[in-house]
Protein backbone atom coordinates (compact mmCIF):
# COMPACT_ATOMS: atom_id res chain seq x y z
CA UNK A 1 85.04 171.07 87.60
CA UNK A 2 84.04 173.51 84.59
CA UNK A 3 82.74 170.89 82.71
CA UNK A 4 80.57 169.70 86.02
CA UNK A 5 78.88 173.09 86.28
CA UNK A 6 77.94 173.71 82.89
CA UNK A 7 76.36 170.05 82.76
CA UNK A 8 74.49 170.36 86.01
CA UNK A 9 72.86 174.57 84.31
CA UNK A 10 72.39 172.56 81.54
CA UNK A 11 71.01 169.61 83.14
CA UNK A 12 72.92 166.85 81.84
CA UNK A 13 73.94 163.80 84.32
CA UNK A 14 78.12 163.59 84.06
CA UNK A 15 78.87 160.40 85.80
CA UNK A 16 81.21 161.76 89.07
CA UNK A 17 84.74 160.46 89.70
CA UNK A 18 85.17 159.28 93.15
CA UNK A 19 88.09 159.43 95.03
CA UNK A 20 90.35 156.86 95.28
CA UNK A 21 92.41 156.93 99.36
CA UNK A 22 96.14 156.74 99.25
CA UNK A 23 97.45 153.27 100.54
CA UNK A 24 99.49 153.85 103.57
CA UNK A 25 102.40 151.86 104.62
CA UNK A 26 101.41 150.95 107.48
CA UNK A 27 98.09 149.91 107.09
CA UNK A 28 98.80 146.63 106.22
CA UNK A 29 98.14 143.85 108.38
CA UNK A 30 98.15 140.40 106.59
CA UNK A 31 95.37 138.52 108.48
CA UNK A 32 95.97 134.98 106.40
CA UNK A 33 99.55 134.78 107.73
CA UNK A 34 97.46 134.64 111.59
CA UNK A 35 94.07 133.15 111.16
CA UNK A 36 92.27 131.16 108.54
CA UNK A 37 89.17 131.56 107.20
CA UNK A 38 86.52 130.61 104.46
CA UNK A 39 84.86 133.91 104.18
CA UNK A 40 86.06 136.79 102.53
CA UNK A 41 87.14 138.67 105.01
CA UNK A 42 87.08 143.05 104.10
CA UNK A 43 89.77 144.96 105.44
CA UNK A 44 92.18 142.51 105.55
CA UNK A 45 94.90 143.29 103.69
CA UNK A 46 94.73 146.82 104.43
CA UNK A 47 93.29 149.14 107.69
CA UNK A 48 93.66 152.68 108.15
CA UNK A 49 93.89 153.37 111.77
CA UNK A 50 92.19 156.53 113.36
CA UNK A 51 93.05 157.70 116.39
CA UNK A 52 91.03 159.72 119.04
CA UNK A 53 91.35 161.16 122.14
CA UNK A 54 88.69 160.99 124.50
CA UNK A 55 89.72 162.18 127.43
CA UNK A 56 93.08 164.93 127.17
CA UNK A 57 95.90 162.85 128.19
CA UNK A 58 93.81 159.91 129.73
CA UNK A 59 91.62 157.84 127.44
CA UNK A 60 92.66 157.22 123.12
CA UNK A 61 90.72 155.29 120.86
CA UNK A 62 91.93 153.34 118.06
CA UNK A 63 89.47 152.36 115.27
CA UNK A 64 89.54 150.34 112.39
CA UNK A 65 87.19 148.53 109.73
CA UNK A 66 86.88 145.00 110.09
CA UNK A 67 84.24 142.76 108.27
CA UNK A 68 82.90 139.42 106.73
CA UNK A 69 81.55 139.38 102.92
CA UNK A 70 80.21 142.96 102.32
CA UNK A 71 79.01 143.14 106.28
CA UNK A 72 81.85 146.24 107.48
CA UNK A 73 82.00 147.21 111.02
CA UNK A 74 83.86 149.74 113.30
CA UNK A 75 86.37 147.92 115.76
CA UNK A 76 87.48 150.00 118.45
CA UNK A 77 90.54 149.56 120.83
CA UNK A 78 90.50 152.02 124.63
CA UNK A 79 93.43 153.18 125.57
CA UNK A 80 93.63 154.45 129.03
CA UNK A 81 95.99 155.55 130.58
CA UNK A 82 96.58 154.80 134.86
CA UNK A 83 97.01 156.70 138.02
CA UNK A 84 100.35 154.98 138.97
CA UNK A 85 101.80 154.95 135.67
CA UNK A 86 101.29 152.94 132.70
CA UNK A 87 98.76 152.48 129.83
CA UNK A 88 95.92 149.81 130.15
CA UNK A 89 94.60 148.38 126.53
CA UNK A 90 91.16 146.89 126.20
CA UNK A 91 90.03 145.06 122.99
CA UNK A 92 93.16 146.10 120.78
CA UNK A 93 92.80 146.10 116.89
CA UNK A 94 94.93 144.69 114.29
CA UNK A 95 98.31 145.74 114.78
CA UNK A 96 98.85 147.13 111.53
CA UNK A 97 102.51 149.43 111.35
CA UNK A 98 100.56 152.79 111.60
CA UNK A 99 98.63 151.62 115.01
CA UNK A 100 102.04 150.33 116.61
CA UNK A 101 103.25 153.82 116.07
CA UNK A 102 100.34 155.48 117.30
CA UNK A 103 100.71 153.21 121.19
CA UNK A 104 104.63 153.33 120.66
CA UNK A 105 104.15 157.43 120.81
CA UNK A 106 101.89 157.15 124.21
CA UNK A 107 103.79 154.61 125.79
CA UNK A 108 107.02 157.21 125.52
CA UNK A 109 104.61 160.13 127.14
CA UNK A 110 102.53 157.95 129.46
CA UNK A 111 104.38 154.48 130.55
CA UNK A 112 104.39 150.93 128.89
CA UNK A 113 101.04 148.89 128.82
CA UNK A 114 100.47 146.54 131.66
């Protein structure tokens, strides 16, 4: 970091280091053992999952990358939850280990999806 700031005073370029993320367990999901494809398909062999709530303790998101050559867009699973009990799950995402967890935990507080 030292060596950063006297570069930058003395206004010399110091190629940055970028951050590498951790690989996760469970944000594997292999895609080739389910569907077969031609393309290169990004974020398959790996997804983080990141979960939102929309609504306190009646709509979640789920989202995850998903993409085709270097084309890389958000995919987004709604999970809301109903008035007689219950979850109800539109568009759902890979199920990567990390995203089962992350239902598994509001299906104990809210009810099973229907």
């Amino acid at each position: 970091m030292l060596a950063v700031l006297a570069a930058s005073v003395l206004g010399l370029s110091v190629p940055q280091v970028v951050p590498r993320p951790r690989i996760e367990i469970g944000e594997s999901w292999q895609l080739g053992r389910i569907a077969f494809s031609l393309l290169p398909l990004a974020g398959s062999s790996r997804r983080k999952t990141v979960e939102t709530c929309v609504v306190p303790r009646k709509v979640w998101t789920h989202e995850q990358i998903q993409g085709v050559v270097n084309v890389n867009v958000p995919v987004r699973q709604t999970v809301i939850k109903l008035q007689e009990g219950g979850l109800w799950l539109h568009n759902p995402v890979a199920p990567t280990a990390e995203c089962i967890q992350m239902m598994r935990s509001l299906e104990a507080e809210h009810g099973e999806v229907k």
